[in-house]
PDB file of N, CA and C in Angstrom:
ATOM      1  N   UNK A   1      11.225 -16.004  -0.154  1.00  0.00           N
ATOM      2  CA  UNK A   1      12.467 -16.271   0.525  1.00  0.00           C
ATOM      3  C   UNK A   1      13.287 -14.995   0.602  1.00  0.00           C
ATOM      4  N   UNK A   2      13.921 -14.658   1.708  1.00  0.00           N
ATOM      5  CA  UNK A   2      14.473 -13.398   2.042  1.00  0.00           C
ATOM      6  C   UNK A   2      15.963 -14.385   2.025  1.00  0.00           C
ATOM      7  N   UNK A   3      17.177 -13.566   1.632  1.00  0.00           N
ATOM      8  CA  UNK A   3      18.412 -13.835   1.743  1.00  0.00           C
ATOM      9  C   UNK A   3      19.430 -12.987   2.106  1.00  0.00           C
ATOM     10  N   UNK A   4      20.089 -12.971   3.365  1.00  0.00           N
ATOM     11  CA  UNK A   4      21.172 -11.838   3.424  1.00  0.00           C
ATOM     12  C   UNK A   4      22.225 -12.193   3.542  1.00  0.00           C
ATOM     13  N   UNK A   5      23.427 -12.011   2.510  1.00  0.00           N
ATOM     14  CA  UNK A   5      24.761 -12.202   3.158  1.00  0.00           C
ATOM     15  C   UNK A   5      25.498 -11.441   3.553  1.00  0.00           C
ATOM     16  N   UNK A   6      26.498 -12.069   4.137  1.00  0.00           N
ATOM     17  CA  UNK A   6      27.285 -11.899   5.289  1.00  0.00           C
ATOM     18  C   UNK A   6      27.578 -10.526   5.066  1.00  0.00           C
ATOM     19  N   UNK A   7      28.230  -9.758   4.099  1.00  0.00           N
ATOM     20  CA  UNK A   7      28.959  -8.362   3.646  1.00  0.00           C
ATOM     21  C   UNK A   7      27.455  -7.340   3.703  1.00  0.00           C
ATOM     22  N   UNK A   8      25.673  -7.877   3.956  1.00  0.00           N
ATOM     23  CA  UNK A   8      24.920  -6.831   4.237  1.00  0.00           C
ATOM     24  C   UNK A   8      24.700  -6.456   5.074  1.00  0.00           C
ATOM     25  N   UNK A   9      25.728  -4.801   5.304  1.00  0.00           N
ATOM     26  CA  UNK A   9      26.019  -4.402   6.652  1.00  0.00           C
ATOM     27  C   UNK A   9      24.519  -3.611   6.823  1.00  0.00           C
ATOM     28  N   UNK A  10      23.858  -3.438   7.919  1.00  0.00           N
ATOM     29  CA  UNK A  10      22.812  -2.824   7.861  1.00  0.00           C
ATOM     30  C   UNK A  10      21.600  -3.553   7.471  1.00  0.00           C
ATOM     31  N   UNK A  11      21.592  -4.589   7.041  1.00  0.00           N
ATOM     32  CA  UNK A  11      20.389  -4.779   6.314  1.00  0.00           C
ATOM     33  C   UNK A  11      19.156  -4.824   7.498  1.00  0.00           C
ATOM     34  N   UNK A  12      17.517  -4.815   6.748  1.00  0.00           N
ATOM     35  CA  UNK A  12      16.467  -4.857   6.804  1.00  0.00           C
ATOM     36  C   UNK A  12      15.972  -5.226   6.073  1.00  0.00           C
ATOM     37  N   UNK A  13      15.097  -6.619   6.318  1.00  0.00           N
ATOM     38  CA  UNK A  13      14.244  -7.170   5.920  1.00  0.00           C
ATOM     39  C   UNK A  13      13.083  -7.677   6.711  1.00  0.00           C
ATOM     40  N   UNK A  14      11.953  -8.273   5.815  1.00  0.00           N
ATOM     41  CA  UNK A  14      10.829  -8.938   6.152  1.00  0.00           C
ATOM     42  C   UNK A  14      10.132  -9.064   5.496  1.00  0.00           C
ATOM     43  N   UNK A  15       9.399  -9.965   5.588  1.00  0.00           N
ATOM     44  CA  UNK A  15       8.488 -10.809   5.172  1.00  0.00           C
ATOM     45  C   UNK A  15       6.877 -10.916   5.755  1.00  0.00           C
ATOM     46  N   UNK A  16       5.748 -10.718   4.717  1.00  0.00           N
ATOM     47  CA  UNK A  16       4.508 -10.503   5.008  1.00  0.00           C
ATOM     48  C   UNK A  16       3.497 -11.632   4.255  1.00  0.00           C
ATOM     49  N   UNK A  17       3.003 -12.275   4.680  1.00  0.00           N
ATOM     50  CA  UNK A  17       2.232 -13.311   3.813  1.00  0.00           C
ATOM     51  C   UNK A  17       0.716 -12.935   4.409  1.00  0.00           C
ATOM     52  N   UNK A  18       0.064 -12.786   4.049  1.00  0.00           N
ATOM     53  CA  UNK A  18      -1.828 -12.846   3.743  1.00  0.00           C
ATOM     54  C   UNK A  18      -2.253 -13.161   2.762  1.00  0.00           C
ATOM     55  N   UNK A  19      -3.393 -13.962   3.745  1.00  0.00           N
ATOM     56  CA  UNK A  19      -4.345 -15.067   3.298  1.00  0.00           C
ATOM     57  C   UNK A  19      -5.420 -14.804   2.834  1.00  0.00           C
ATOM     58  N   UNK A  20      -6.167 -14.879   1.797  1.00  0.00           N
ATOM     59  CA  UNK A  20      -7.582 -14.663   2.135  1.00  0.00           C
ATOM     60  C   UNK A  20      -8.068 -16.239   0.982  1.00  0.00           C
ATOM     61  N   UNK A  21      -8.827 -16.625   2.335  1.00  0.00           N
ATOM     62  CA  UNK A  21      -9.456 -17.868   2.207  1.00  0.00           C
ATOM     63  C   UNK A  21     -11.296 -17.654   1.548  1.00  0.00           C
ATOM     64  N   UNK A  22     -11.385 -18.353   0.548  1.00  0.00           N
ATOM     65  CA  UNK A  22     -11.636 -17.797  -0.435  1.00  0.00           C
ATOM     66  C   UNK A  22     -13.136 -18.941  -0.253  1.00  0.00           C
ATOM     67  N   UNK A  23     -13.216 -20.163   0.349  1.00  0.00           N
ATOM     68  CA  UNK A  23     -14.597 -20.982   0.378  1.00  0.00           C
ATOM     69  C   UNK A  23     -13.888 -21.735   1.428  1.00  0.00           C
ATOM     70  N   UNK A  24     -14.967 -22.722   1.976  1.00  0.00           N
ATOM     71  CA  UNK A  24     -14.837 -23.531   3.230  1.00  0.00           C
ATOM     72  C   UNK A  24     -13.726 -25.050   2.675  1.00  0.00           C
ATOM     73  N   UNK A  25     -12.526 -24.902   1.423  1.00  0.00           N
ATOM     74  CA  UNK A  25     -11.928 -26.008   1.354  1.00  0.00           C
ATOM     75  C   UNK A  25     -10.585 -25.626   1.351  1.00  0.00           C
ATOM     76  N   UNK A  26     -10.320 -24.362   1.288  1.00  0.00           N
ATOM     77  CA  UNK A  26      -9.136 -23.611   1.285  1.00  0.00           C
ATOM     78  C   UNK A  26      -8.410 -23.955   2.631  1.00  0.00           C
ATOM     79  N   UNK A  27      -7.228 -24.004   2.782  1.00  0.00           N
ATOM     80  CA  UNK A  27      -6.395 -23.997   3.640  1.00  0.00           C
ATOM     81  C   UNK A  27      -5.414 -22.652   3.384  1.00  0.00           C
ATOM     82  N   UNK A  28      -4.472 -22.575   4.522  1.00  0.00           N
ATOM     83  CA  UNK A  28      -3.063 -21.563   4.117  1.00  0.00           C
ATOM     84  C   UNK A  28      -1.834 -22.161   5.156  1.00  0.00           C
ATOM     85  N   UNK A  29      -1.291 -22.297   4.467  1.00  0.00           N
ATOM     86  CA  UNK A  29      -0.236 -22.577   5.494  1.00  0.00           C
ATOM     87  C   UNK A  29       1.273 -22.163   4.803  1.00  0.00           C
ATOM     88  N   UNK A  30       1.650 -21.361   5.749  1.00  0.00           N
ATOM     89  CA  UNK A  30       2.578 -19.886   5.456  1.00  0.00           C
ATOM     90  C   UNK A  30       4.148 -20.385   6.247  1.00  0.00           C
ATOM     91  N   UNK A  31       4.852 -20.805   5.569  1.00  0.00           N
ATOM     92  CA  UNK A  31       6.238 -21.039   5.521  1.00  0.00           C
ATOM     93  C   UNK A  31       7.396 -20.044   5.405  1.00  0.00           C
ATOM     94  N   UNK A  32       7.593 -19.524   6.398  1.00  0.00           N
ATOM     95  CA  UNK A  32       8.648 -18.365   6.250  1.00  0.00           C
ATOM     96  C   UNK A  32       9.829 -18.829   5.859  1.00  0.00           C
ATOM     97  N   UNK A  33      10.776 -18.327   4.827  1.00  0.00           N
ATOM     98  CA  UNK A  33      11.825 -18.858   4.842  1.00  0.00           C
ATOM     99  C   UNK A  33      12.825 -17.825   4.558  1.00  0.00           C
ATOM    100  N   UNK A  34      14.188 -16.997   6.081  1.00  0.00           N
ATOM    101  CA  UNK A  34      14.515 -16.145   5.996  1.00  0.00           C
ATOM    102  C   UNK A  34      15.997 -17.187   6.153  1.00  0.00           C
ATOM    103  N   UNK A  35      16.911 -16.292   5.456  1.00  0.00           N
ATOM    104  CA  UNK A  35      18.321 -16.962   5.157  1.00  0.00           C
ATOM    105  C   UNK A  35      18.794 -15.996   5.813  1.00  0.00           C
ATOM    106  N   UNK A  36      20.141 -15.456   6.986  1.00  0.00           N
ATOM    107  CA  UNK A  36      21.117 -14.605   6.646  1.00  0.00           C
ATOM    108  C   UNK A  36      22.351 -15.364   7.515  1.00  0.00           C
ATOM    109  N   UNK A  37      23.173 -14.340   6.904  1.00  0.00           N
ATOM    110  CA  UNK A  37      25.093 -14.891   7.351  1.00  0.00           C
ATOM    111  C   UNK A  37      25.484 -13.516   7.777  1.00  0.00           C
ATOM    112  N   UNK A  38      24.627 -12.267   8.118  1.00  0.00           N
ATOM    113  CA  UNK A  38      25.123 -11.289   8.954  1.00  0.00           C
ATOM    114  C   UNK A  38      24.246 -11.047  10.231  1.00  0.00           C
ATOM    115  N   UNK A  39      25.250 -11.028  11.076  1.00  0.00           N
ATOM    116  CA  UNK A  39      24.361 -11.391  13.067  1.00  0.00           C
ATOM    117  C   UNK A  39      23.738  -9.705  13.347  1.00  0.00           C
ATOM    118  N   UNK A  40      24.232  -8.759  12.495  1.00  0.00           N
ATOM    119  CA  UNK A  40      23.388  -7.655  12.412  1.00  0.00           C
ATOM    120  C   UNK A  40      22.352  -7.356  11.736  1.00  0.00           C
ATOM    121  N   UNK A  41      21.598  -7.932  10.797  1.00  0.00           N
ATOM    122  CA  UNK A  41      20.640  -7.776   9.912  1.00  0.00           C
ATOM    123  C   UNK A  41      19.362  -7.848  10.863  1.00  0.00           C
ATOM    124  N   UNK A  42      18.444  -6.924  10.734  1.00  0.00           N
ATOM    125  CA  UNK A  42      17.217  -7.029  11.302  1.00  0.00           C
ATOM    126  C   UNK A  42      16.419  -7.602  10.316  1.00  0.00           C
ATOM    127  N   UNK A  43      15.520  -8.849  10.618  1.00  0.00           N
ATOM    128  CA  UNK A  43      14.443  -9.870   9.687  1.00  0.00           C
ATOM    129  C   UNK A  43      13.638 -10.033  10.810  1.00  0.00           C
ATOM    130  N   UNK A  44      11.825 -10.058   9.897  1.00  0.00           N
ATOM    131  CA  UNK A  44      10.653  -9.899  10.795  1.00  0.00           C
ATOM    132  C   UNK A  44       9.908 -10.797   9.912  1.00  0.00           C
ATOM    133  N   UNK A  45       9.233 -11.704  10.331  1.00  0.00           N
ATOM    134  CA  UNK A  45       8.433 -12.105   9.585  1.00  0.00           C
ATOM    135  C   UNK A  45       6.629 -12.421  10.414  1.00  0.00           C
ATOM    136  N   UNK A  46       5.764 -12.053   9.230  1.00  0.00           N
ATOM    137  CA  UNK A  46       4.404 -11.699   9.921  1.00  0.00           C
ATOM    138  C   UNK A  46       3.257 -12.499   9.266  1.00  0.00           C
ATOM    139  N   UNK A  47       2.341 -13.106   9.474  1.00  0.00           N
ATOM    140  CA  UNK A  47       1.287 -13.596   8.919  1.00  0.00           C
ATOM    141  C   UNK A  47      -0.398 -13.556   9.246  1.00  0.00           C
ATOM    142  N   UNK A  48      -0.904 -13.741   7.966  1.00  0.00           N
ATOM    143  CA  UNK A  48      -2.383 -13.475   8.638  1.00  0.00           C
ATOM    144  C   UNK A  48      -3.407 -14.261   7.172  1.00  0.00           C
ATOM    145  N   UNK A  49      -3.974 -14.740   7.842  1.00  0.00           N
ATOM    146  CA  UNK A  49      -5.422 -15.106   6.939  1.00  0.00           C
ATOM    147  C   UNK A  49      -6.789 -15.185   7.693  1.00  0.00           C
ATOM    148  N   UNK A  50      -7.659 -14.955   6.781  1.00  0.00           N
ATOM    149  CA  UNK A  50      -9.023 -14.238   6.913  1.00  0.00           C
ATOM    150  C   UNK A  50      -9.870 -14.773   5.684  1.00  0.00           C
ATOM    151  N   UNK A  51     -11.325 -14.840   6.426  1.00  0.00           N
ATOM    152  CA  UNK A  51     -12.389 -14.959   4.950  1.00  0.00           C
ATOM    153  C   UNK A  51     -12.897 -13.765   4.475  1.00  0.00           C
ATOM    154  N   UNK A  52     -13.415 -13.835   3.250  1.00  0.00           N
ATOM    155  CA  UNK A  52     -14.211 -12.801   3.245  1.00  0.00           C
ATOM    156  C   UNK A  52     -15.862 -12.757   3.789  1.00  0.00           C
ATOM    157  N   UNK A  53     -15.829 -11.396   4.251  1.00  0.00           N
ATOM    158  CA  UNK A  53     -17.052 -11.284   5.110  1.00  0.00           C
ATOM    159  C   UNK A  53     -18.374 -11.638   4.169  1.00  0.00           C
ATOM    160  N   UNK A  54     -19.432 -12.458   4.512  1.00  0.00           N
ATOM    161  CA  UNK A  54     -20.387 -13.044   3.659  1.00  0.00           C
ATOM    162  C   UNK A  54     -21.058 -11.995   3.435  1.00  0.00           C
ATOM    163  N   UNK A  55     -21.481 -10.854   4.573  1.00  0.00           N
ATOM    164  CA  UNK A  55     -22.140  -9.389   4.455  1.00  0.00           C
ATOM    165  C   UNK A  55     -21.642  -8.342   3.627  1.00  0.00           C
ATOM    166  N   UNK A  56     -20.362  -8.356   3.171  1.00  0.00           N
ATOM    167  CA  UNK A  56     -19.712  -7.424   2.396  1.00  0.00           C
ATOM    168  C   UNK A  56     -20.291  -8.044   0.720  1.00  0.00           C
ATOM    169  N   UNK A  57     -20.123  -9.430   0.640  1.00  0.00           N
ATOM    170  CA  UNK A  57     -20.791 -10.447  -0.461  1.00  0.00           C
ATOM    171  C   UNK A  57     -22.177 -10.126  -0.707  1.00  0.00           C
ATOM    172  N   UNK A  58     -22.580  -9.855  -0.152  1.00  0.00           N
ATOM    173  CA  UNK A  58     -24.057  -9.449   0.251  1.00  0.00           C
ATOM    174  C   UNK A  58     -24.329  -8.460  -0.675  1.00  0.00           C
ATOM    175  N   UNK A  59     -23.446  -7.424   0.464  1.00  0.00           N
ATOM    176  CA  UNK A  59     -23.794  -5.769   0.153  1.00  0.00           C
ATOM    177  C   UNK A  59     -23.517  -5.457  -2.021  1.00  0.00           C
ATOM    178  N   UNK A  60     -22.228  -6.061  -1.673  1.00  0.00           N
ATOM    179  CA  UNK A  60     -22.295  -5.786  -3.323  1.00  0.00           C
ATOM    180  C   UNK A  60     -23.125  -6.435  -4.663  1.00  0.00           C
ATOM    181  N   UNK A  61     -23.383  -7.727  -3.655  1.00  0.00           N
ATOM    182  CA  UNK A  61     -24.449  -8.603  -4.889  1.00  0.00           C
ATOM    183  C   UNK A  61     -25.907  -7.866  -4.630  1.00  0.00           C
ATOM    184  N   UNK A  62     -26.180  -7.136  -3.664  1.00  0.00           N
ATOM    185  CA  UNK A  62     -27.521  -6.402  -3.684  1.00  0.00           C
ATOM    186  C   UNK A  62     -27.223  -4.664  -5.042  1.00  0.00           C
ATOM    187  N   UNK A  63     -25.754  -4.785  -5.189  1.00  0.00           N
ATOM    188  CA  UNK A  63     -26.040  -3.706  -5.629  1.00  0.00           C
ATOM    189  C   UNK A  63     -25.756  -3.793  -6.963  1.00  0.00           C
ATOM    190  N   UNK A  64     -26.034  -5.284  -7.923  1.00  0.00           N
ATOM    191  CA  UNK A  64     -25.859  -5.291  -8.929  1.00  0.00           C
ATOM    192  C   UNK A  64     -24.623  -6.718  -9.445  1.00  0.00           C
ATOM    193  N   UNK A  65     -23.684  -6.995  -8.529  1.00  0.00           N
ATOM    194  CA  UNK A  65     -22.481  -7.629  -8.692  1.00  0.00           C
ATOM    195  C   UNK A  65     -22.907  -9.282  -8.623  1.00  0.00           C
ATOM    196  N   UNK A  66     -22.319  -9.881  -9.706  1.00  0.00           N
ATOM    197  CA  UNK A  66     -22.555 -11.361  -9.302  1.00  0.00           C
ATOM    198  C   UNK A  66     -21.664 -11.648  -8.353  1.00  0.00           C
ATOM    199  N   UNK A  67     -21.743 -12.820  -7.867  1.00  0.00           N
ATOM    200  CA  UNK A  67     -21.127 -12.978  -6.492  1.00  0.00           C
ATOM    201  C   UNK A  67     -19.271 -13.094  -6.939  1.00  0.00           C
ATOM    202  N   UNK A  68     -19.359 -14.069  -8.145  1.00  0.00           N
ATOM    203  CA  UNK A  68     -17.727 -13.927  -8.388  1.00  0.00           C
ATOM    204  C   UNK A  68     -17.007 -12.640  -8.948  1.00  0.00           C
ATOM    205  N   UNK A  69     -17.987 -12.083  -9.284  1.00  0.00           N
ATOM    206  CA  UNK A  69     -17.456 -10.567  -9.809  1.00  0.00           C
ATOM    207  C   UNK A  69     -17.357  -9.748  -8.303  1.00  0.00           C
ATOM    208  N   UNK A  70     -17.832  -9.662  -7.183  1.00  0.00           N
ATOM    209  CA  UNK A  70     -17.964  -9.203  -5.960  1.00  0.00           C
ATOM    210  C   UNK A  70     -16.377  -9.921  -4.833  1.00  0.00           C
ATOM    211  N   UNK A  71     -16.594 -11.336  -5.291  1.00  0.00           N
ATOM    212  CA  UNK A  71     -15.252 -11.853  -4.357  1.00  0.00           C
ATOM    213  C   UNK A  71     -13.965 -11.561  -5.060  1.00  0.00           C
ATOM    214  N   UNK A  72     -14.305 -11.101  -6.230  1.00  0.00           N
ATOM    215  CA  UNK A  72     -12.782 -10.797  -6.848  1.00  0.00           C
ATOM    216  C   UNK A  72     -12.247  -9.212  -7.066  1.00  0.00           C
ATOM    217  N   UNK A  73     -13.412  -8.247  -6.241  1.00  0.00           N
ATOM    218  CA  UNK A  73     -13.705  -7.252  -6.360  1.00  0.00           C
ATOM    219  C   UNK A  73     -12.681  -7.068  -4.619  1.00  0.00           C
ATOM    220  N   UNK A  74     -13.643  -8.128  -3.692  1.00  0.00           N
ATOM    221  CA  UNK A  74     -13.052  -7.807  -2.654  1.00  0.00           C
ATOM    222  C   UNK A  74     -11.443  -8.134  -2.320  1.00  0.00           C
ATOM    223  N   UNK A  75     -11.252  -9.357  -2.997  1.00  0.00           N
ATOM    224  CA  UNK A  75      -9.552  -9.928  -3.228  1.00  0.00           C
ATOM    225  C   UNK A  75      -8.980  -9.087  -3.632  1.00  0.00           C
ATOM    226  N   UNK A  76      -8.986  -7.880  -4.725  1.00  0.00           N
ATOM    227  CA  UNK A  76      -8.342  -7.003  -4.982  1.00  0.00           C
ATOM    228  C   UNK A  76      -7.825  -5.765  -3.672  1.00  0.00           C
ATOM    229  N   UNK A  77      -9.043  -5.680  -3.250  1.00  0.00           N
ATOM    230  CA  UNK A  77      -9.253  -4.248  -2.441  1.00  0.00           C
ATOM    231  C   UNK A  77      -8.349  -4.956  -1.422  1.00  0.00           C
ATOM    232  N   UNK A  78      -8.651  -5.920  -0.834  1.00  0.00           N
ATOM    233  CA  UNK A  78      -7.591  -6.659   0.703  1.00  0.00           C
ATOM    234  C   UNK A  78      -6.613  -6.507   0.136  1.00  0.00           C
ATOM    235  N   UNK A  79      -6.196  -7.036  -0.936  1.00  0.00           N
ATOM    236  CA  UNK A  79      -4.516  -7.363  -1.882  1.00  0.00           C
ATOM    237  C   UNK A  79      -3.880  -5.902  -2.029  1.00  0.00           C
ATOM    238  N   UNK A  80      -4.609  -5.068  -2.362  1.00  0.00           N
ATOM    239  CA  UNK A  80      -4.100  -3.797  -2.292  1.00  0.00           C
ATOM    240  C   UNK A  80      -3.911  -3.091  -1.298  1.00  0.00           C
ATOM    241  N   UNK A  81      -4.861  -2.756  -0.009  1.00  0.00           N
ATOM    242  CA  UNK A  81      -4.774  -2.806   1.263  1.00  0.00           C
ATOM    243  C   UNK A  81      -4.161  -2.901   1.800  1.00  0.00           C
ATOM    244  N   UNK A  82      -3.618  -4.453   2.000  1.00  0.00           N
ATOM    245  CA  UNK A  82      -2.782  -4.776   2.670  1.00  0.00           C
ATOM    246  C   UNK A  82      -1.331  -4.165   2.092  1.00  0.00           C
ATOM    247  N   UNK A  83      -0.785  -4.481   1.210  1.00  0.00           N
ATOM    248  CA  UNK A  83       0.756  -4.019   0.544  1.00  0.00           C
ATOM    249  C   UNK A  83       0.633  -2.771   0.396  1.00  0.00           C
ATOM    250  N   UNK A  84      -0.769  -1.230   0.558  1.00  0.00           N
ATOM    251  CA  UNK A  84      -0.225  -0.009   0.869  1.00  0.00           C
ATOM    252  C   UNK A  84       0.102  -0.099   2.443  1.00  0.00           C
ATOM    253  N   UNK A  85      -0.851  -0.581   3.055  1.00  0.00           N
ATOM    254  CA  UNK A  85      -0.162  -0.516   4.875  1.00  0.00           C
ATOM    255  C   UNK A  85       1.093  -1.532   5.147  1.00  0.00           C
ATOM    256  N   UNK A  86       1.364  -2.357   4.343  1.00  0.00           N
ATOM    257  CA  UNK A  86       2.809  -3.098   4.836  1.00  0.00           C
ATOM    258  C   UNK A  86       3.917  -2.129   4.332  1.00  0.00           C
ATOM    259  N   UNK A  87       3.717  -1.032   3.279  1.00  0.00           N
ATOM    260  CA  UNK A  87       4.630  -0.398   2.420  1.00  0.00           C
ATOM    261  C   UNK A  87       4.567   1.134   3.292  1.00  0.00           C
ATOM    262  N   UNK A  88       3.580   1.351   3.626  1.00  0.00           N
ATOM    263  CA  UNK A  88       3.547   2.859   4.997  1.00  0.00           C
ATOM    264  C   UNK A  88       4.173   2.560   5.833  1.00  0.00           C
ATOM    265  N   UNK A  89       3.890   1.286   6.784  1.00  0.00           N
ATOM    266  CA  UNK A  89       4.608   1.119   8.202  1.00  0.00           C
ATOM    267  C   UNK A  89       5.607   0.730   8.359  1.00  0.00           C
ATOM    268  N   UNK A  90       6.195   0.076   6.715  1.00  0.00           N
ATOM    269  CA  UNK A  90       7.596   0.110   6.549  1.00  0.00           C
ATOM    270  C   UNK A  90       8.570   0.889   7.133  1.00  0.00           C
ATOM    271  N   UNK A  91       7.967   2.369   5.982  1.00  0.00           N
ATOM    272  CA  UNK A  91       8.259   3.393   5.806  1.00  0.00           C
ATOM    273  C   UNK A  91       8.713   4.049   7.291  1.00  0.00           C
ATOM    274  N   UNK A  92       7.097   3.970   8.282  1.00  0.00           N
ATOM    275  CA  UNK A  92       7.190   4.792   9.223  1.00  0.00           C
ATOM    276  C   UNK A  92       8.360   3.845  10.023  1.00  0.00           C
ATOM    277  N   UNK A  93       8.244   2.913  10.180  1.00  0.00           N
ATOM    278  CA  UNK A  93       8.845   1.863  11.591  1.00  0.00           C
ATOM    279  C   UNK A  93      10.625   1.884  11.176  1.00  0.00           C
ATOM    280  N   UNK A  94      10.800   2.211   9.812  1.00  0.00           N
ATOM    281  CA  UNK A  94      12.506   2.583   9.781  1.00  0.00           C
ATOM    282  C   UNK A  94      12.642   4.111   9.661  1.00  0.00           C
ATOM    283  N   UNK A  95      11.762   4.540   9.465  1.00  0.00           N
ATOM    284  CA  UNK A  95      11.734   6.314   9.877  1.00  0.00           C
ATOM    285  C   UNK A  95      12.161   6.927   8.438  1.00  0.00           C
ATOM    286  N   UNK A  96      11.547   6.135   7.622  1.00  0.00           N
ATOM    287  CA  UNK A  96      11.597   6.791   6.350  1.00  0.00           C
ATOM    288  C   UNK A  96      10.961   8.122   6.059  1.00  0.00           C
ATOM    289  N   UNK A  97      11.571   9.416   5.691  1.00  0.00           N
ATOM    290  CA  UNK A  97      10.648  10.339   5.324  1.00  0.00           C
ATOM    291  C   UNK A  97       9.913  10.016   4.170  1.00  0.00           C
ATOM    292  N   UNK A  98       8.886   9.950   3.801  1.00  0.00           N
ATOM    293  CA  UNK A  98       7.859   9.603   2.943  1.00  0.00           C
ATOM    294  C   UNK A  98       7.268  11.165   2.031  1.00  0.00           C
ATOM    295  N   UNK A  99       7.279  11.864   2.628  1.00  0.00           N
ATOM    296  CA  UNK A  99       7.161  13.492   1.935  1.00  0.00           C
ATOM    297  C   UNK A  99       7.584  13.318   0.385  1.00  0.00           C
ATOM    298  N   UNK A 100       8.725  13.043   0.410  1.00  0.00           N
ATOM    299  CA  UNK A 100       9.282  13.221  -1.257  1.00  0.00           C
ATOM    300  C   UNK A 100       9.994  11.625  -2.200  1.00  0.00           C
ATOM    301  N   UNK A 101       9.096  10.902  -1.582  1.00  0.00           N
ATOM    302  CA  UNK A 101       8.816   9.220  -2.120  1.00  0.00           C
ATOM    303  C   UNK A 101       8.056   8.973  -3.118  1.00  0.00           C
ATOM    304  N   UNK A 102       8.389   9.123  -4.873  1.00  0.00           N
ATOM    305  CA  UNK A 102       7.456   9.081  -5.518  1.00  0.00           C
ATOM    306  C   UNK A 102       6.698   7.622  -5.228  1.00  0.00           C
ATOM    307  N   UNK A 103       7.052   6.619  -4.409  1.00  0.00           N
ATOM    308  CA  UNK A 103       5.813   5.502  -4.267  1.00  0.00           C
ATOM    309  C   UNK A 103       4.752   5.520  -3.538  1.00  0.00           C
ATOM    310  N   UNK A 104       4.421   6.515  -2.392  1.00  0.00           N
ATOM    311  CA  UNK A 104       3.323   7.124  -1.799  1.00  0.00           C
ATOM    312  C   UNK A 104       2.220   7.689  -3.086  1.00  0.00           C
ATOM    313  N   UNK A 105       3.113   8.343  -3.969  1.00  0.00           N
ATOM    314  CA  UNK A 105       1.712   8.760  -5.370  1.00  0.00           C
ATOM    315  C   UNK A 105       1.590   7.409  -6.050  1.00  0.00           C
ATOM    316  N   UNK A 106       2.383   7.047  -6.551  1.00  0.00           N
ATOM    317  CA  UNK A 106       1.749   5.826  -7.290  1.00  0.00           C
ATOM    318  C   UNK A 106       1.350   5.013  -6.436  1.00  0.00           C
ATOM    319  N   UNK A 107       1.273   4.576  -5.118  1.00  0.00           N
ATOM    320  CA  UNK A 107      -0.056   4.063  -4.421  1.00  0.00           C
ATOM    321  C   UNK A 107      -1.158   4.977  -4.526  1.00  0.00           C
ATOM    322  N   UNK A 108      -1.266   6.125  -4.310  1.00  0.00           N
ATOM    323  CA  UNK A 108      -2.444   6.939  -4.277  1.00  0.00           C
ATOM    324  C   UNK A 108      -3.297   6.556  -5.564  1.00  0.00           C
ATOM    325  N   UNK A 109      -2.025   6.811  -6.722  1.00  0.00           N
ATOM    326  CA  UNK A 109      -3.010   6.875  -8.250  1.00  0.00           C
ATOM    327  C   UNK A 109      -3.404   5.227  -8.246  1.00  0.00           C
ATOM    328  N   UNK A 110      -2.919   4.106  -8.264  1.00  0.00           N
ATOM    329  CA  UNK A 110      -3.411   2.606  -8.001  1.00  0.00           C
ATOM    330  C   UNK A 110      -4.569   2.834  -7.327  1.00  0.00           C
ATOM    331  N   UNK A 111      -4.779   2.753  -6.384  1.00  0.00           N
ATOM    332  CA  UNK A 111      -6.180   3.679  -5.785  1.00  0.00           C
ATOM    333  C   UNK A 111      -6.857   3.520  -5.592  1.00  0.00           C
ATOM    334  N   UNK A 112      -6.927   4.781  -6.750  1.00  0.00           N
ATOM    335  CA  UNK A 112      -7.892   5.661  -7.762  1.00  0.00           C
ATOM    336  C   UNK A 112      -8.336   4.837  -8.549  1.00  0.00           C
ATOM    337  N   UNK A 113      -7.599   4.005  -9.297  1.00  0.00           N
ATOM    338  CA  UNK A 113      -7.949   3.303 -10.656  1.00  0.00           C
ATOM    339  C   UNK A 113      -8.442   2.318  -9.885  1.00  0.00           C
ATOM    340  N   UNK A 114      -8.150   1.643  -8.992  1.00  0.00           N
ATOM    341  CA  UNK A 114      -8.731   0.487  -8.388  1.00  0.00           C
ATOM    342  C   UNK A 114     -10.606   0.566  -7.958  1.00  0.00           C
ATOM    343  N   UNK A 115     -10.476   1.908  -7.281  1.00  0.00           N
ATOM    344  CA  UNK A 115     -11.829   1.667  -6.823  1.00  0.00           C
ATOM    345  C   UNK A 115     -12.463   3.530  -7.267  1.00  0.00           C
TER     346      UNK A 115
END
């Protein structure tokens, strides 16, 4: 839930929900819920769900991975994925300089440790 009141002059917000549907019983159903009381606030809200690819399941259970160690391998990598590119195009789409943002490195080093 996003909330803006009335006195947030300027504000920016939004909201990003992804899915990843995980076996054939899963559903998603993505409820935006944006509040504001200022007629200037810019609010965006975006959604998406997806399976994971059975060939990517594949590729890693051929290379050693049981299959739940592989789908939770790939849930990570999307989960991370996704929130460095929602957290870049943030960046770029309000014209943030990003050069001297220590959260560009600590995405980098997350990563690293991730994969």
């Amino acid at each position: 839930m996003v909330k803006i009141g009335k006195n947030a002059t300027g504000a920016l917000a939004g909201i990003n929900c992804d899915a990843l549907i995980l076996d054939e019983k899963s559903i998603s159903k993505t409820i935006p819920v944006i509040e504001s009381e200022n007629a200037d606030a810019i609010v965006s809200h975006e959604a998406s769900a997806g399976k994971v690819d059975e060939n990517q399941i594949f590729y890693l259970m051929s290379r050693g991975l049981e299959e739940e160690k592989a789908m939770s391998l790939l849930s990570k990598w999307l989960h991370f994925w996704s929130r460095k590119n929602n957290f870049l195009s943030n960046m770029q789409e309000n014209s943030i300089d990003s050069s001297n943002l220590r959260w560009k490195e600590v995405l980098d080093k997350t990563e690293r440790l991730l994969f």
